[in-house]
N, C-alpha and C. Protein backbone atom coordinates (compact mmCIF):
# COMPACT_ATOMS: atom_id res chain seq x y z
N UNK A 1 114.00 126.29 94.48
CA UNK A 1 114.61 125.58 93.37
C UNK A 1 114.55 126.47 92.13
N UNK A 2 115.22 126.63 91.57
CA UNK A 2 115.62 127.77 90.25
C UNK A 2 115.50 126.59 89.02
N UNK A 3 115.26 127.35 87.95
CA UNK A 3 114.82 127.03 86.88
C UNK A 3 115.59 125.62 86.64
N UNK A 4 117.00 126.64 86.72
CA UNK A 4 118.08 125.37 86.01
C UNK A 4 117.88 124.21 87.02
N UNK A 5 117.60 123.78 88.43
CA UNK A 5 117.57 122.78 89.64
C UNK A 5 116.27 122.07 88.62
N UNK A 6 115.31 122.69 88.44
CA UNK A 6 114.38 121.96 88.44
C UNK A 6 114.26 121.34 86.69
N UNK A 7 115.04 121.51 85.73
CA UNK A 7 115.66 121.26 84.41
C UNK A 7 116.61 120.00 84.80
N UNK A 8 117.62 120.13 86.07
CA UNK A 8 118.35 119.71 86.59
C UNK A 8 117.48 118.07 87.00
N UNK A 9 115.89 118.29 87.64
CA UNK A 9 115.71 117.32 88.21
C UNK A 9 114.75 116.30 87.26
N UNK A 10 114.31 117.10 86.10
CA UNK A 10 113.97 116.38 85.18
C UNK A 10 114.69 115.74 84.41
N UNK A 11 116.13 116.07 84.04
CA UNK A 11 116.90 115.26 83.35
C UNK A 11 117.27 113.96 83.98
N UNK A 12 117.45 114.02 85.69
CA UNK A 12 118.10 112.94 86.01
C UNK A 12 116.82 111.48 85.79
N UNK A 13 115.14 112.19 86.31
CA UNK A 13 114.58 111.23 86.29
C UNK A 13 114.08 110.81 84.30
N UNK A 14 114.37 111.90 83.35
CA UNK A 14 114.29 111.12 82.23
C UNK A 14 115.62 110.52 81.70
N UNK A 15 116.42 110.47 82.23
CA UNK A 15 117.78 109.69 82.08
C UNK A 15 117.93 108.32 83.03
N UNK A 16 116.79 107.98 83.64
CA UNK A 16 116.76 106.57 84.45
C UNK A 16 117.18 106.68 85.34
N UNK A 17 116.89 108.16 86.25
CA UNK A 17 117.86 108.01 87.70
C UNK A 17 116.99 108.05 88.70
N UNK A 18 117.57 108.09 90.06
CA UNK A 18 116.50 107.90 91.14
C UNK A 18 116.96 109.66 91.92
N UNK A 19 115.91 110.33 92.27
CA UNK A 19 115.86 111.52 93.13
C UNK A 19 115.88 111.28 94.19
N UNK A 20 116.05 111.84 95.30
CA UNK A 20 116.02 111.75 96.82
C UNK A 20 115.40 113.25 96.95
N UNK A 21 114.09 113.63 97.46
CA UNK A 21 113.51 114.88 97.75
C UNK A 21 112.83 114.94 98.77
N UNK A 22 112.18 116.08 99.16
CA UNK A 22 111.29 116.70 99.76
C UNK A 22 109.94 116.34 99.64
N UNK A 23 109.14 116.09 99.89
CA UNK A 23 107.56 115.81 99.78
C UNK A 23 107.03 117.42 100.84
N UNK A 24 105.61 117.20 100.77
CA UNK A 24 105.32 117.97 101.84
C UNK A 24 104.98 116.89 103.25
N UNK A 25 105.15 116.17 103.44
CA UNK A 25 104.83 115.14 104.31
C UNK A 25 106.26 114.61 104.51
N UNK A 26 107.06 113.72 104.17
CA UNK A 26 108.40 113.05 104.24
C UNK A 26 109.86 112.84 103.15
N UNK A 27 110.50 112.67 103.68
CA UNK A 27 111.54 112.50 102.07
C UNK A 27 111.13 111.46 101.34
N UNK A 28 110.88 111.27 99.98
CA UNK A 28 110.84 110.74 99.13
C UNK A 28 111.69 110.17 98.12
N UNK A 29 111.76 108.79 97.27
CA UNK A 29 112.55 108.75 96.72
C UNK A 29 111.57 109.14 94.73
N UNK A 30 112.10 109.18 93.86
CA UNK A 30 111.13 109.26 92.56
C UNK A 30 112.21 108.82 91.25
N UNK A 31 111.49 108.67 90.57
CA UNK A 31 112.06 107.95 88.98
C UNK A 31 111.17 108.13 88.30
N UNK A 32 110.94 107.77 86.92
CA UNK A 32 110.32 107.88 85.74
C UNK A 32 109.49 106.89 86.02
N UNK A 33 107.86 106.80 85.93
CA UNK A 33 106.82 105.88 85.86
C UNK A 33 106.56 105.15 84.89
N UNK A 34 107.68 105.20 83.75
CA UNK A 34 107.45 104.46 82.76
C UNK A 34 108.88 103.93 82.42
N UNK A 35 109.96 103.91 83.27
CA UNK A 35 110.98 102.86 83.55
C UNK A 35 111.22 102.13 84.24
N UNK A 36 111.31 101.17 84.10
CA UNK A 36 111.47 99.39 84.31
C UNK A 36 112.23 99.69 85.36
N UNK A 37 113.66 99.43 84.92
CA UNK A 37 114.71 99.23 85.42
C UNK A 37 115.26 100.49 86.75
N UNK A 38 114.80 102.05 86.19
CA UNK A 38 115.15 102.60 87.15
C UNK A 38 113.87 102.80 88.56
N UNK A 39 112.40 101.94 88.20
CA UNK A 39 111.65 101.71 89.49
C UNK A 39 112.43 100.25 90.08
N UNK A 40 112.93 99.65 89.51
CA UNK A 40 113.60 98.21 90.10
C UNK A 40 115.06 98.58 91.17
N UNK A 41 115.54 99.73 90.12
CA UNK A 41 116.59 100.60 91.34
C UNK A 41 115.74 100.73 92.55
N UNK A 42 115.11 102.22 92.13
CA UNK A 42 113.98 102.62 93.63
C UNK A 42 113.41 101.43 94.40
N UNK A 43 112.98 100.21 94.01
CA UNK A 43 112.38 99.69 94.90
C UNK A 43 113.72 98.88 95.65
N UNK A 44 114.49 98.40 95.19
CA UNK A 44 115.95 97.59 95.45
C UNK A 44 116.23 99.01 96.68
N UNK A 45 116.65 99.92 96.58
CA UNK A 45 117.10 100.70 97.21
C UNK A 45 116.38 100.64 98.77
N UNK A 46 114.91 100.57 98.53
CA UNK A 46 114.13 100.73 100.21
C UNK A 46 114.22 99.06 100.81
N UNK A 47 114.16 98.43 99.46
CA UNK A 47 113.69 96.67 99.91
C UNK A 47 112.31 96.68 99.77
N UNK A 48 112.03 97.36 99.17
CA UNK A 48 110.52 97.14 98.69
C UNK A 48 109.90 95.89 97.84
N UNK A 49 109.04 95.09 98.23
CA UNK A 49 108.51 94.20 97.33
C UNK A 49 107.49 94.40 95.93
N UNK A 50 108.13 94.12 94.62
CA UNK A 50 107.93 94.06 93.24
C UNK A 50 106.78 94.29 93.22
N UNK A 51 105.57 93.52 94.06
CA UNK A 51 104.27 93.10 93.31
C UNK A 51 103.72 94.22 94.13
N UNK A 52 104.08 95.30 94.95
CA UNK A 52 103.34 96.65 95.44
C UNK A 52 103.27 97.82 94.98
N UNK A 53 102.40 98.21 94.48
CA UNK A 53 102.03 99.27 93.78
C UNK A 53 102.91 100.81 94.13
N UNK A 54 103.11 101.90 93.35
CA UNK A 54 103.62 102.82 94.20
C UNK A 54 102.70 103.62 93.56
N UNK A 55 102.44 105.55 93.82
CA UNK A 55 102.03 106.53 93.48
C UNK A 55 102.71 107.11 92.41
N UNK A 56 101.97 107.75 91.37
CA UNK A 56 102.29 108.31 90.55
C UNK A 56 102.06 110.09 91.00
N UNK A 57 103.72 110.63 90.88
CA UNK A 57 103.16 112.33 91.89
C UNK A 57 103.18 113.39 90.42
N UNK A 58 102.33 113.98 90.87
CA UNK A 58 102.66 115.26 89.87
C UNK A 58 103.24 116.55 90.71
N UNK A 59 103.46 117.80 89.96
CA UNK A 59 103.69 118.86 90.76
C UNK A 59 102.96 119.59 90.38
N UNK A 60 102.15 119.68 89.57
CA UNK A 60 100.73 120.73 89.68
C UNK A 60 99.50 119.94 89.50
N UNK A 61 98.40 120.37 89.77
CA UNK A 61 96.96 120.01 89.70
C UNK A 61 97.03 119.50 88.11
N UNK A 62 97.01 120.61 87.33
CA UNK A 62 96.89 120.78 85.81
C UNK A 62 97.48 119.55 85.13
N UNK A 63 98.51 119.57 85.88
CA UNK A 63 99.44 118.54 84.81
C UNK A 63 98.51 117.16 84.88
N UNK A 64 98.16 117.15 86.41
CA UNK A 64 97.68 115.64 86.71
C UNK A 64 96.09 115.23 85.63
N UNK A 65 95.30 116.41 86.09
CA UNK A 65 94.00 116.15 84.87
C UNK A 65 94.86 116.12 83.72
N UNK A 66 95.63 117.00 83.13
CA UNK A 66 95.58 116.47 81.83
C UNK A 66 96.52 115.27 81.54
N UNK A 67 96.99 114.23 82.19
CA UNK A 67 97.64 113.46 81.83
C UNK A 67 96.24 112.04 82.03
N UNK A 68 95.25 112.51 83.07
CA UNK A 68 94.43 111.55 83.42
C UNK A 68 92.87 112.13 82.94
N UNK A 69 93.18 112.51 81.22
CA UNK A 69 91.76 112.88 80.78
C UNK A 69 90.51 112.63 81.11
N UNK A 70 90.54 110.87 81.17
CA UNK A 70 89.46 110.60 81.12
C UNK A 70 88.46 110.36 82.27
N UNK A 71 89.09 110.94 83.44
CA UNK A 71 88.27 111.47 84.61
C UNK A 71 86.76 112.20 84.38
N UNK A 72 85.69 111.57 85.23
CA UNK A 72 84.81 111.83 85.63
C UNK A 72 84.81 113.16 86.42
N UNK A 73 83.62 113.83 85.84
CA UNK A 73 83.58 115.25 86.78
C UNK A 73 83.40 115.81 88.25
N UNK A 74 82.90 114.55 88.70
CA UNK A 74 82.79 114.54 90.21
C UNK A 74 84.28 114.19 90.80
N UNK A 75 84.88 113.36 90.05
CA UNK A 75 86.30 112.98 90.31
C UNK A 75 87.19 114.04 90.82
N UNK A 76 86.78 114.80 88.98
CA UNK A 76 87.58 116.12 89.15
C UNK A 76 87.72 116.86 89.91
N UNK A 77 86.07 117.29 90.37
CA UNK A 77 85.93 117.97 91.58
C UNK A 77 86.63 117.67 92.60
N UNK A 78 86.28 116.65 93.22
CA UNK A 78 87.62 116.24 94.44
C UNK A 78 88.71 116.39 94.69
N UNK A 79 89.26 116.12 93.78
CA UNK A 79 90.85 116.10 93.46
C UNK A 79 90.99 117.63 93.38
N UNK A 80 89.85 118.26 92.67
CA UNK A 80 90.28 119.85 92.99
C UNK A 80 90.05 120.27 94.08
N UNK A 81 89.13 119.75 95.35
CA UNK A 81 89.15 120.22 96.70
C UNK A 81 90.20 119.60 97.49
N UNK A 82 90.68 118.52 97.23
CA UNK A 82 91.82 117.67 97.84
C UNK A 82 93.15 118.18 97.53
N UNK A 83 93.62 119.03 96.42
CA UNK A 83 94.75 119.28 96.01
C UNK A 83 95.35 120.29 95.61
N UNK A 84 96.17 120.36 95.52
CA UNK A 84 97.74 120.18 96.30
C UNK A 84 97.38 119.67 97.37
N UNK A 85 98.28 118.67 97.86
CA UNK A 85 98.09 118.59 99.33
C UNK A 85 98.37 116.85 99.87
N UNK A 86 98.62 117.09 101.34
CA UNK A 86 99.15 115.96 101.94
C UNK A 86 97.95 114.48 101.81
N UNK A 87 97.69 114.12 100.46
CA UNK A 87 96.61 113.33 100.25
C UNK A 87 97.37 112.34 98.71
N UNK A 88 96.68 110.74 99.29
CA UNK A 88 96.97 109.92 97.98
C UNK A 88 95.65 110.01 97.62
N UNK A 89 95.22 109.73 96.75
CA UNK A 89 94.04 109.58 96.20
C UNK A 89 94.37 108.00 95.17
N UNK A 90 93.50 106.96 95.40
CA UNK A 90 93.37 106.04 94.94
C UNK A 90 92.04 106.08 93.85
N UNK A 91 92.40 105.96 92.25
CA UNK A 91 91.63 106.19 91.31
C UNK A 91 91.16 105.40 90.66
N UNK A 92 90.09 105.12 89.55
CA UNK A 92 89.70 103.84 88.59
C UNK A 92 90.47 104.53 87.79
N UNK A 93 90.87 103.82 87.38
CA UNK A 93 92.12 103.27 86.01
C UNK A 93 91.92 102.69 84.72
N UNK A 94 90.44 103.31 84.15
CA UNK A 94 90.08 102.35 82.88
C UNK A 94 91.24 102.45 81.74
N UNK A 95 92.31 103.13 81.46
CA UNK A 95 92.70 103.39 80.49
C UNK A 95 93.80 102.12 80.85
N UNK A 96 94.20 102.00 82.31
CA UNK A 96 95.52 101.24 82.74
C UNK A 96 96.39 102.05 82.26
N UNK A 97 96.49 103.55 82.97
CA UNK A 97 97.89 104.27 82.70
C UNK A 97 99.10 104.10 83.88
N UNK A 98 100.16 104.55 82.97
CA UNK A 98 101.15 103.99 84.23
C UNK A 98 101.32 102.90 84.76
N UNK A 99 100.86 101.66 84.15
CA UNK A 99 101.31 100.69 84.16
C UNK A 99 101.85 99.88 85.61
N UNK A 100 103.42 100.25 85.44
CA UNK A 100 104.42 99.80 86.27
C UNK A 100 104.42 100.10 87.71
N UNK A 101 103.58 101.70 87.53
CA UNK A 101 103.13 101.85 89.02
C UNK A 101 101.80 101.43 89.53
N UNK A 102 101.56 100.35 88.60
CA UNK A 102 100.49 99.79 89.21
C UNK A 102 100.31 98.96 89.81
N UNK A 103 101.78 98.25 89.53
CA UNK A 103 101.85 96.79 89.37
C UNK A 103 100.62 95.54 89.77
N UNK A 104 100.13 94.95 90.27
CA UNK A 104 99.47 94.06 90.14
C UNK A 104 97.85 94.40 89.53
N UNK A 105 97.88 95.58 90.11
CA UNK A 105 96.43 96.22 89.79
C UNK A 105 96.04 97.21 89.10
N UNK A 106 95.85 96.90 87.67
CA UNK A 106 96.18 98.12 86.98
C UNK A 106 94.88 98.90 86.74
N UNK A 107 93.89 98.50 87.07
CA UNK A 107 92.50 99.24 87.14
C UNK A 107 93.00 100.13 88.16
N UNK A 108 93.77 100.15 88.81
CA UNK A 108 93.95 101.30 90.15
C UNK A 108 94.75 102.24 90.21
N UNK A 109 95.02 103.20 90.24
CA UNK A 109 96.24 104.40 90.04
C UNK A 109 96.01 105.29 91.49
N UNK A 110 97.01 105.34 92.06
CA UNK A 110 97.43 106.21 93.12
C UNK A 110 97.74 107.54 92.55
N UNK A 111 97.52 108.57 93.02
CA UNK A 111 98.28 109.96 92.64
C UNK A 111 97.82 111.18 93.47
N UNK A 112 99.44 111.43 93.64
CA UNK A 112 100.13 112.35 94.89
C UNK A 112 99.89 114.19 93.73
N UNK A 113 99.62 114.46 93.82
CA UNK A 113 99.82 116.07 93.48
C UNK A 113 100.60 116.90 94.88
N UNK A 114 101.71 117.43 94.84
CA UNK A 114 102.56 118.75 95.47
C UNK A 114 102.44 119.57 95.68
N UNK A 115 102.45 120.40 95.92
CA UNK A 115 103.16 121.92 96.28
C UNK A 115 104.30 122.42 97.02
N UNK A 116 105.43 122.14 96.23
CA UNK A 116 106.64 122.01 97.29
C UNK A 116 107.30 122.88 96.96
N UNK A 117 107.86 123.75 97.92
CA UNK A 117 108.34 125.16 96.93
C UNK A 117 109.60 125.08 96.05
N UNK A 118 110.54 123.79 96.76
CA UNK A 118 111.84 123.93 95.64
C UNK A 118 111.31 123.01 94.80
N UNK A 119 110.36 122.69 94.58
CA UNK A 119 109.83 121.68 93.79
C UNK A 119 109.02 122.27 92.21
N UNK A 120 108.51 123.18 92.21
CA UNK A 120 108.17 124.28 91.61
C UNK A 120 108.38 124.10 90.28
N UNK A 121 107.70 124.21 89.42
CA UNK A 121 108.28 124.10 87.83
C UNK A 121 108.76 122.61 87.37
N UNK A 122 109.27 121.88 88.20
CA UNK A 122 108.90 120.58 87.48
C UNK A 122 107.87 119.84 86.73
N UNK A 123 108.16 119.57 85.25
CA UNK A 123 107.46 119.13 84.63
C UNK A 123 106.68 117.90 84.63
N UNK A 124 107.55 116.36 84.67
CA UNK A 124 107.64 115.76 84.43
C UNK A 124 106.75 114.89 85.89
N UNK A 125 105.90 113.72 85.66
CA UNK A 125 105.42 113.27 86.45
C UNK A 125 106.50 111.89 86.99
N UNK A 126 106.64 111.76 88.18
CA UNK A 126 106.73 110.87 88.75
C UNK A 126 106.77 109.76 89.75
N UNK A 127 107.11 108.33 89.37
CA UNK A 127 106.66 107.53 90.64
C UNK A 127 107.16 107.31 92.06
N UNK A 128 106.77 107.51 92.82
CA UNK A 128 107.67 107.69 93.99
C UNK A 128 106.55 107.03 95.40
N UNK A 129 108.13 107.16 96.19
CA UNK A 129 107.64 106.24 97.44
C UNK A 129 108.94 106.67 98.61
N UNK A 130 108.68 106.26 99.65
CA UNK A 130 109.15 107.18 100.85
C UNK A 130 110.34 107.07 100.66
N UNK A 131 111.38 107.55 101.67
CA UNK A 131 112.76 107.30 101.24
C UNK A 131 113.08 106.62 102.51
N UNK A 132 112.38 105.89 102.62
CA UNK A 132 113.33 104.27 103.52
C UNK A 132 112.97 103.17 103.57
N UNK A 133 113.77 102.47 104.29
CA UNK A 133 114.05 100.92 104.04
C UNK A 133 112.59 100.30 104.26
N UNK A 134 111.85 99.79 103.64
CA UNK A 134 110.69 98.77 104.42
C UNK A 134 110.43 98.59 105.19
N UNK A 135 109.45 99.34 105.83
CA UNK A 135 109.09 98.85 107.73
C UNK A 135 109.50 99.64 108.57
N UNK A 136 110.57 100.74 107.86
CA UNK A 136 111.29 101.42 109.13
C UNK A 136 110.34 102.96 108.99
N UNK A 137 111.34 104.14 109.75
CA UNK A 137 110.18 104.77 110.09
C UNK A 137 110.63 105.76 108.80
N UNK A 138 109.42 106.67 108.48
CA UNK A 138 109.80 107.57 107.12
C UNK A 138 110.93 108.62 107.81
N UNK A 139 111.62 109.31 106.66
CA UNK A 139 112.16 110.65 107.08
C UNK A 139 112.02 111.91 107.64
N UNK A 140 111.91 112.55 108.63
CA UNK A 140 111.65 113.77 108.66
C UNK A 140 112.09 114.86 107.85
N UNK A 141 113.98 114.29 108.29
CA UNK A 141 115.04 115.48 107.32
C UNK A 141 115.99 114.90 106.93
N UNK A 142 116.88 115.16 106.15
CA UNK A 142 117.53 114.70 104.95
C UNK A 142 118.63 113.34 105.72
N UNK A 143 118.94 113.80 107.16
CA UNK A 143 120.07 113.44 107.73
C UNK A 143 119.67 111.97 108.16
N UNK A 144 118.23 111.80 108.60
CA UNK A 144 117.02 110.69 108.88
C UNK A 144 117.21 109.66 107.77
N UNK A 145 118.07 110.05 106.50
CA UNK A 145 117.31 108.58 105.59
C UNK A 145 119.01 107.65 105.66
N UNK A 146 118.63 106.86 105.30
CA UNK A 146 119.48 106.03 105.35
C UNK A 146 121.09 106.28 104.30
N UNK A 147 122.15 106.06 104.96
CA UNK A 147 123.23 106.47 104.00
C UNK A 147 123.24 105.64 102.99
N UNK A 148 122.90 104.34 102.38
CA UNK A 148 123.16 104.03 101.28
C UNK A 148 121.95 104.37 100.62
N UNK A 149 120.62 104.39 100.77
CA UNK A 149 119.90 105.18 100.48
C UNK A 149 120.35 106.83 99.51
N UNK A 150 120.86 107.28 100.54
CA UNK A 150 121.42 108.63 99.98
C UNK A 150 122.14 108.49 98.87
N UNK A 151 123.41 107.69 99.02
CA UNK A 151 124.13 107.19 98.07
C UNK A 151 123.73 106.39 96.70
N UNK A 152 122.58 106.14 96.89
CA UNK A 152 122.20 105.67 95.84
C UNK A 152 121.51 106.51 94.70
N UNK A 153 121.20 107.48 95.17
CA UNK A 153 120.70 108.65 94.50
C UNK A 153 121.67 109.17 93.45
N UNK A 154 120.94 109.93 92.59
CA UNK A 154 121.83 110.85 91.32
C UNK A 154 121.71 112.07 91.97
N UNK A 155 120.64 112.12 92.45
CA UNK A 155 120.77 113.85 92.71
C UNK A 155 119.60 114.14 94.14
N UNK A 156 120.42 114.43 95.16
CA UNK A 156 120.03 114.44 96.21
C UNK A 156 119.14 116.41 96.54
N UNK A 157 118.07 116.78 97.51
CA UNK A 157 117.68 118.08 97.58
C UNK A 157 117.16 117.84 99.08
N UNK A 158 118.35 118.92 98.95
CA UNK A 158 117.78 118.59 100.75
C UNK A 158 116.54 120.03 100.88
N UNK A 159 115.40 119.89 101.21
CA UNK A 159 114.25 120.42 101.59
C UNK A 159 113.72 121.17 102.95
N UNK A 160 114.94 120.59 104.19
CA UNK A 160 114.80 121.17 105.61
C UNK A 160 113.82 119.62 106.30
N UNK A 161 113.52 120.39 107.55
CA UNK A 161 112.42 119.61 108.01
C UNK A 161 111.17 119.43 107.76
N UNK A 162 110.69 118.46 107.27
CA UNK A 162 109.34 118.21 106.53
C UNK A 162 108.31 117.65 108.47
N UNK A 163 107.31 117.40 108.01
CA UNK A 163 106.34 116.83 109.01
C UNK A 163 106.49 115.85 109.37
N UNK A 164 107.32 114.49 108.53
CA UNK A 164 107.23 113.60 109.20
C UNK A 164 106.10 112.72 109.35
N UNK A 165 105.15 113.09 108.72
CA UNK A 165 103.47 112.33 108.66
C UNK A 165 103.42 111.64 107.34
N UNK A 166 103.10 110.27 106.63
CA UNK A 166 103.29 110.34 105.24
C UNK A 166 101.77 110.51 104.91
N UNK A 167 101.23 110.58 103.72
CA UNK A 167 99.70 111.08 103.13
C UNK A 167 98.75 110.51 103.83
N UNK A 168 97.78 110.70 103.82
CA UNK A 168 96.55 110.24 103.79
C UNK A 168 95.87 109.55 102.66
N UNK A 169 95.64 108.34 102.41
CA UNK A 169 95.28 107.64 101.57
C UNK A 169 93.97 107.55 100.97
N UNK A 170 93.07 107.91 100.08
CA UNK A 170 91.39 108.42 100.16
C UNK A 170 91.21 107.05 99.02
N UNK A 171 90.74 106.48 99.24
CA UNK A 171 89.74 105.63 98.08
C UNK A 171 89.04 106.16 97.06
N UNK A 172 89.14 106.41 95.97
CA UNK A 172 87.95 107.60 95.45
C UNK A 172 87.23 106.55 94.12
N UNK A 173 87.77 105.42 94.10
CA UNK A 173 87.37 104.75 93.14
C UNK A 173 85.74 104.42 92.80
N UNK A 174 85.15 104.80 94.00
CA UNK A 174 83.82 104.88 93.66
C UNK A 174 82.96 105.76 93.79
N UNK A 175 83.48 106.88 93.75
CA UNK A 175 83.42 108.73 94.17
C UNK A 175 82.35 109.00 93.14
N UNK A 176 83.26 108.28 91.58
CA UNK A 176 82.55 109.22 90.40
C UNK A 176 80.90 108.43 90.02
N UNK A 177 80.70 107.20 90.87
CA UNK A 177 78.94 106.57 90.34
C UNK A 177 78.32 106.92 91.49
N UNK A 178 78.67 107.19 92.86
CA UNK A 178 78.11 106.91 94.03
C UNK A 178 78.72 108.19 95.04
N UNK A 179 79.52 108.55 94.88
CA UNK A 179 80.16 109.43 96.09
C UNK A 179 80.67 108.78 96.74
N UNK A 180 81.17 107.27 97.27
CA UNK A 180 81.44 106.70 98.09
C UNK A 180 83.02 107.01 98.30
N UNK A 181 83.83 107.48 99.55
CA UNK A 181 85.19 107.48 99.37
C UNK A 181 85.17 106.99 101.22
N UNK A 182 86.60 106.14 101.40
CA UNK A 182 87.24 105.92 102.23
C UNK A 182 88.15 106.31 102.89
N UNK A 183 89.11 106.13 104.15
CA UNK A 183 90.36 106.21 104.10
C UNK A 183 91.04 104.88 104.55
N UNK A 184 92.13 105.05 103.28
CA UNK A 184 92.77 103.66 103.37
C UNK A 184 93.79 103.45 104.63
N UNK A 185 94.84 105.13 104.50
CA UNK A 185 95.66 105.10 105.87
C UNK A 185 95.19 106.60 106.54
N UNK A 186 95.53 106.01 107.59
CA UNK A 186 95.35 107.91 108.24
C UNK A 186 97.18 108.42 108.05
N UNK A 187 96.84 109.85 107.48
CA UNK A 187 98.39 110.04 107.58
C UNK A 187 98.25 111.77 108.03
N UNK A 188 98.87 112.48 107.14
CA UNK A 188 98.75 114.00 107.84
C UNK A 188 97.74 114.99 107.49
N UNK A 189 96.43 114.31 106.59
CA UNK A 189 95.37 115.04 106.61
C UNK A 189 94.09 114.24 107.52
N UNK A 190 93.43 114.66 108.74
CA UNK A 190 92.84 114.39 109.06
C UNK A 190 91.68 113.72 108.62
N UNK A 191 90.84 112.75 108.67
CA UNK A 191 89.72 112.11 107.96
C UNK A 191 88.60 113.29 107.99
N UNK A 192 88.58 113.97 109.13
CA UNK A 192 87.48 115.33 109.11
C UNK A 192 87.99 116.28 107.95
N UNK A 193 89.14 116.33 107.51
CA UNK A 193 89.17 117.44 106.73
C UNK A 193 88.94 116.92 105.72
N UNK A 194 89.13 115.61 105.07
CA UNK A 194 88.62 115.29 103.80
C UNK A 194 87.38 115.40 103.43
N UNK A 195 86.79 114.79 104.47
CA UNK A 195 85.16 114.89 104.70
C UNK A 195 84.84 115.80 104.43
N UNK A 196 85.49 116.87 105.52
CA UNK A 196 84.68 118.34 104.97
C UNK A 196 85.06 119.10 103.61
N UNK A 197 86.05 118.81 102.84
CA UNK A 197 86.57 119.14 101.42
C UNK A 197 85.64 118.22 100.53
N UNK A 198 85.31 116.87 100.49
CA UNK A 198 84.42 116.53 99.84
C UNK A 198 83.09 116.75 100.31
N UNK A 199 82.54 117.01 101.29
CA UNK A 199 81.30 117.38 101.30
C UNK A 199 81.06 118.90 100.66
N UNK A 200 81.91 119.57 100.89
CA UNK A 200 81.69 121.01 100.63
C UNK A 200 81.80 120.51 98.94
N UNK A 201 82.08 119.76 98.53
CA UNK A 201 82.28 119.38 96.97
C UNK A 201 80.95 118.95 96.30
N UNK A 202 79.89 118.16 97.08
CA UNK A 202 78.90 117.94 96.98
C UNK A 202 77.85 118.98 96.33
């Protein structure tokens, strides 16, 4: 992705639009985490229900601490052995940032950090969630998601064949008093490898 693509993909999501991309795990759909109306698109688009939370993604490590200052240092740590990478991390949320992607639970914040190569240089954080219909199965490759799906997009990137696995879900909400972390789903990082990324964090 070249400068101008990725200028390209920040305008559409700060102009209220919905992306269709690449993840490192499945296609994704994304919008601005702090618009109403264009997460009410994204969720309308899969059939997603209102009162379910989605992830807030970044595309670098950096961006994500500094948008989520007030992280605990053990936190930090994690998230720095966990990331980039095919992992949600479920966080305490004292500030209640991001709001909308919290929806019911705003002590809680999900967040995806990337490394996607046409993905690269994007600034801008946002909320996102798989790119299909409710219940059905995620995308592998671009051709996999659904045509009105597609169509509903501003600006579509096709990425190739992804894995097909969606994240691994880690609990970390009680990481920073206790060490305690979970997994919520198994997805394409093994529960041993987390383990061994947070233990080696220890």
């Amino acid at each position: 992705m070249s400068v101008e693509d990725a200028l390209e993909f920040e305008a559409v999501i700060l102009g209220g639009g919905v992306v269709l991309f690449p993840s490192d795990t499945v296609y994704g759909l994304a919008c601005s985490p702090r618009d109403a109306d264009a997460i009410g698109r994204l969720y309308a688009l899969k059939g997603r229900a209102p009162e379910k939370a989605a992830a807030v993604m970044f595309f670098s490590l950096d961006a994500a601490l500094a948008a989520l200052a007030e992280l605990g240092e053990r936190t930090i740590a994690a998230m720095r052995a966990l990331m980039p990478g095919a992992v949600t991390l479920l966080l305490e949320n004292p500030q209640h940032r991001y709001p909308l992607a919290c929806a019911g639970d705003p002590a809680t914040l999900g967040v995806r950090v990337v490394d996607v190569p046409v993905l690269r240089g994007v600034g801008v954080p946002v909320l996102q969630s798989s790119a299909n219909h409710s219940g059905e199965a995620d995308a592998r490759t671009l051709a996999a998601v659904a045509p009105a799906i597609r169509a509903g997009a501003e600006l579509v990137i096709d990425g190739g064949e992804l894995p097909g696995v969606p994240s691994t879900v880690v609990d970390l909400r009680r990481y920073e008093r206790d060490a305690d972390w979970s997994i919520v789903r198994q997805g394409l990082v093994e529960s041993e490898a987390v383990a061994g990324r947070l233990d080696g964090n220890e």
